[in-house]
Protein backbone atom coordinates (compact mmCIF):
# COMPACT_ATOMS: atom_id res chain seq x y z
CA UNK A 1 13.29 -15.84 3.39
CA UNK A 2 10.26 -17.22 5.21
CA UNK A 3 6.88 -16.20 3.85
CA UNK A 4 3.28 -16.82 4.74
CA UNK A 5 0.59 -15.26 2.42
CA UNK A 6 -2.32 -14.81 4.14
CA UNK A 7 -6.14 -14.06 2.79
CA UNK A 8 -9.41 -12.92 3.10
CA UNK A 9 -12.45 -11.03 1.82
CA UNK A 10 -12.82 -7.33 2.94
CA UNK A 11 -14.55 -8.00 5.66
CA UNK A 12 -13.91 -11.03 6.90
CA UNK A 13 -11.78 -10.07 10.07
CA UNK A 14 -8.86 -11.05 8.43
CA UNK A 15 -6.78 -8.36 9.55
CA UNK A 16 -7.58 -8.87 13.40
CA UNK A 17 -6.99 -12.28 12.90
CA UNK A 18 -3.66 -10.90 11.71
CA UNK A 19 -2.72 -9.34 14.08
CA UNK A 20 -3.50 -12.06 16.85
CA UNK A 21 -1.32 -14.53 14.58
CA UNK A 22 1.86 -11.83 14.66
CA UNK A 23 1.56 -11.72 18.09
CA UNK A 24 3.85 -14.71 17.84
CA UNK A 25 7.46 -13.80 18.15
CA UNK A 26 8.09 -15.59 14.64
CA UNK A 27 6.64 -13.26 13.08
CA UNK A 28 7.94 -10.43 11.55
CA UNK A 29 6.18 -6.66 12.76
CA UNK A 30 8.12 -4.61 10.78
CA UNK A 31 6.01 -3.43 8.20
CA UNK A 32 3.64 -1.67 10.97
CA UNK A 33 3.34 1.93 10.70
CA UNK A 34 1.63 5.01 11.43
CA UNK A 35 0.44 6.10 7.99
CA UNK A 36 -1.18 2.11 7.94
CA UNK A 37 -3.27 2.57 10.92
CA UNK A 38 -6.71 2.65 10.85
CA UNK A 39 -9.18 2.87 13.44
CA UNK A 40 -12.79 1.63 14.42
CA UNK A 41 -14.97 0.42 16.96
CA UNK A 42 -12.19 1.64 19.01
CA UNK A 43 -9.50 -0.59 18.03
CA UNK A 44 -6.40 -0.39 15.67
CA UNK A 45 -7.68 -3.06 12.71
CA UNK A 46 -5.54 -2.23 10.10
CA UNK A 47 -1.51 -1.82 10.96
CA UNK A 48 0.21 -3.96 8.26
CA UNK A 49 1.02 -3.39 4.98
CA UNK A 50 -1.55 -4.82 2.05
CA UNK A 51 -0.49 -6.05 -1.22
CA UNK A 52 -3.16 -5.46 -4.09
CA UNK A 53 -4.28 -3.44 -7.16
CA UNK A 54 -4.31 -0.06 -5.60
CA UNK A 55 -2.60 -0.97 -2.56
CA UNK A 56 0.86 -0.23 -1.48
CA UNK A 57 2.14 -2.67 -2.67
CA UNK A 58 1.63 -4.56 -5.80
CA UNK A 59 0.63 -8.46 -5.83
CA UNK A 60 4.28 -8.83 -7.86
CA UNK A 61 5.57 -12.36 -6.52
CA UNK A 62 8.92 -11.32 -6.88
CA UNK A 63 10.91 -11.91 -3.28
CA UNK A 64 12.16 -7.64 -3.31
CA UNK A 65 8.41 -6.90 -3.81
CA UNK A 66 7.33 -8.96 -0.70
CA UNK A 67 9.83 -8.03 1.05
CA UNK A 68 9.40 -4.13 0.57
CA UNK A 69 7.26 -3.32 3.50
CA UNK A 70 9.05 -4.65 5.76
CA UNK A 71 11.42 -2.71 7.65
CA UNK A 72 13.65 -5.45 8.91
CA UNK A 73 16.20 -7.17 6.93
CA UNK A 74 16.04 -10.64 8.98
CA UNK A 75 15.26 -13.37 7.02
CA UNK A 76 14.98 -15.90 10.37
CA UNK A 77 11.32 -14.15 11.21
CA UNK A 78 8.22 -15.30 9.08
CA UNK A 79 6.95 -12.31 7.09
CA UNK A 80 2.72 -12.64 6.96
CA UNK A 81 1.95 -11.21 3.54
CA UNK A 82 -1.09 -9.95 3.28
CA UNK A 83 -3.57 -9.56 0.29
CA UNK A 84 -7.40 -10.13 -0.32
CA UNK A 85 -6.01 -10.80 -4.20
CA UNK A 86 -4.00 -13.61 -3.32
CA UNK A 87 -6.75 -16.23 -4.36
CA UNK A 88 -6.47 -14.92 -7.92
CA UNK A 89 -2.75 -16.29 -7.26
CA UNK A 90 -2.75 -19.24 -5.58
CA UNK A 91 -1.20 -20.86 -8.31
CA UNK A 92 1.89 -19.10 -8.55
CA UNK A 93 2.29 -18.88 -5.37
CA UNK A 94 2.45 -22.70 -4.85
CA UNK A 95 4.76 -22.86 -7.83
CA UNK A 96 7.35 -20.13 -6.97
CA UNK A 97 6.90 -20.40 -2.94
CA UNK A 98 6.24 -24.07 -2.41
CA UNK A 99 7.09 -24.51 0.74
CA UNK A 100 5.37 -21.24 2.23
CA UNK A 101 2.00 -22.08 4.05
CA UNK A 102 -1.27 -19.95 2.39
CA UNK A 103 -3.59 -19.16 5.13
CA UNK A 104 -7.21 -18.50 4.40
CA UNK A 105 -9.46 -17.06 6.21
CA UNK A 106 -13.74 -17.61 5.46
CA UNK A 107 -16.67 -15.96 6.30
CA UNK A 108 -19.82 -15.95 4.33
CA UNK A 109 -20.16 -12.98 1.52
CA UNK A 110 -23.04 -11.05 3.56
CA UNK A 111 -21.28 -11.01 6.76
CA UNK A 112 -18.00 -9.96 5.22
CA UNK A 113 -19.78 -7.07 3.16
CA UNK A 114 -22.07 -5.91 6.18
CA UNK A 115 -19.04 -5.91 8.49
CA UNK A 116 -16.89 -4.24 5.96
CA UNK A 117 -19.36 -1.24 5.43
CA UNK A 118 -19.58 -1.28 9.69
CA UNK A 119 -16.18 -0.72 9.73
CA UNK A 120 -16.13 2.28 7.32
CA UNK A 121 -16.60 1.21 3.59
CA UNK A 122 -15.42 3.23 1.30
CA UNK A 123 -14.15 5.34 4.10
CA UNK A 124 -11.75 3.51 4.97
CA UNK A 125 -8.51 5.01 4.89
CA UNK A 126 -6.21 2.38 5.07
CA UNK A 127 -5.66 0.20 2.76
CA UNK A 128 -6.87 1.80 -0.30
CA UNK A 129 -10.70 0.26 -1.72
CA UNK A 130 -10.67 1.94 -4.79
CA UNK A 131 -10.25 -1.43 -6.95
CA UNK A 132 -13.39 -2.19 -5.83
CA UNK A 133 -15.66 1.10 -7.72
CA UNK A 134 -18.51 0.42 -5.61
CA UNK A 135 -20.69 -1.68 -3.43
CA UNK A 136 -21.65 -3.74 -6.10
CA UNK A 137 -17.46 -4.34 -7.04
CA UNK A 138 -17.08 -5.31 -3.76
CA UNK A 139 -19.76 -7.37 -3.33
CA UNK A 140 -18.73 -9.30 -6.52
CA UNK A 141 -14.87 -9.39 -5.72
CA UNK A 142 -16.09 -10.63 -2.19
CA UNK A 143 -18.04 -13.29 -3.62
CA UNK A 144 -14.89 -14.37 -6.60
CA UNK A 145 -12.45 -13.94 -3.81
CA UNK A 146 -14.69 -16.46 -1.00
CA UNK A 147 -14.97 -18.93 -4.13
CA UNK A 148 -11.45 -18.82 -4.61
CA UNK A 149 -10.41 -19.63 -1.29
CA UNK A 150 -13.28 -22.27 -0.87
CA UNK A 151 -12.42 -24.01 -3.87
CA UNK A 152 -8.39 -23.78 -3.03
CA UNK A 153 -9.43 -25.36 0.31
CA UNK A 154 -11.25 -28.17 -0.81
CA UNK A 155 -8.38 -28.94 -3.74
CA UNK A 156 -5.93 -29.29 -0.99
CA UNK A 157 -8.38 -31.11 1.31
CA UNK A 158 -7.86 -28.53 4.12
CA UNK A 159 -9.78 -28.32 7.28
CA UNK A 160 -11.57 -25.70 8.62
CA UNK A 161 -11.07 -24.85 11.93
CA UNK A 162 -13.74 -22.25 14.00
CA UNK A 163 -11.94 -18.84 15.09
CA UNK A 164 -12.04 -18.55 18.90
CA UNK A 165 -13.79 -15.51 19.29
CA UNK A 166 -15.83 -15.05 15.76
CA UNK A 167 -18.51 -18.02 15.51
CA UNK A 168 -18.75 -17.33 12.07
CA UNK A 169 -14.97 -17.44 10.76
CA UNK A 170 -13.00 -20.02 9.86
CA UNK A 171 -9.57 -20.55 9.08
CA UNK A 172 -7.33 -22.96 7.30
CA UNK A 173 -3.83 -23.28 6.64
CA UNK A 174 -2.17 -24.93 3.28
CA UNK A 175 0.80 -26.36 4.80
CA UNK A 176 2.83 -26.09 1.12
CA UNK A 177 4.02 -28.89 -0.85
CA UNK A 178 6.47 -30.63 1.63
């Protein structure tokens, strides 16, 4: 099975970015659906599934748990797993997935937190914020979480590299251990 967890803060335009990766045809699009879509500023930003306390699916690294949302059985297509938890896990990801890249996806806390309340907040109705209590949880997991994938970064002496369209986003790809 290929996998590729992928990360960011609420906020951070990780799931657009998302989407732009899976347009790739390595990628596996299966685990869009209708009951995942959610809509603002006139575009679809949420369509695949989230792993996460609260979320659909659970941050379990066990290969039937990743592999749940997905509709598709193939195991040739690259299935983009994505969490903004996965920075509590980096860890045991490396050790049970060591060859599976980790991307990571940064933008400063204010940005992500103004951008996520823009979008809808706590009104967001897919995936499920509830983890999060309040503003102040989410600021706080957004600030944990953006350490977290800082400090991963600079471990693995990754290189940032300026998103295209978004000035201030960056992402980064671990590469895994071979």
């Amino acid at each position: 099975m290929k996998f590729e967890f992928f990360t960011g803060v609420p906020g951070s335009r990780w799931s657009g970015i998302a989407g732009e990766i899976k347009q790739d045809p390595q990628y596996d699009i299966s685990d869009r659906a209708e009951h995942r879509i959610y809509k603002h500023h006139g575009f679809s930003g949420h369509k695949e599934a989230y792993f996460g306390t609260g979320m659909e699916f659970s941050c379990n690294l066990d290969e039937s748990n990743l592999c749940a949302p997905f509709s598709s059985k193939t195991t040739t297509l690259t299935k983009l797993l994505m969490s903004h938890e996965w920075p509590y896990y980096f860890d045991q990801i490396v050790e049970h997935y060591p060859d599976a890249p980790i991307t990571l996806v940064y933008r400063n806390n204010k940005a992500s937190m103004d951008w996520w309340h823009e979008a809808g907040g706590f009104g967001i109705t897919y995936p499920n914020y509830e983890f999060y209590r309040d503003s102040l949880g989410m600021w706080e997991q957004i600030e944990k979480q953006n350490k977290l994938i800082l400090d991963f970064a600079q471990k693995h002496m990754l290189q940032w590299k300026q998103h295209h369209i978004h000035s201030d986003v960056f992402i980064t790809t671990y590469k895994g251990k071979s």
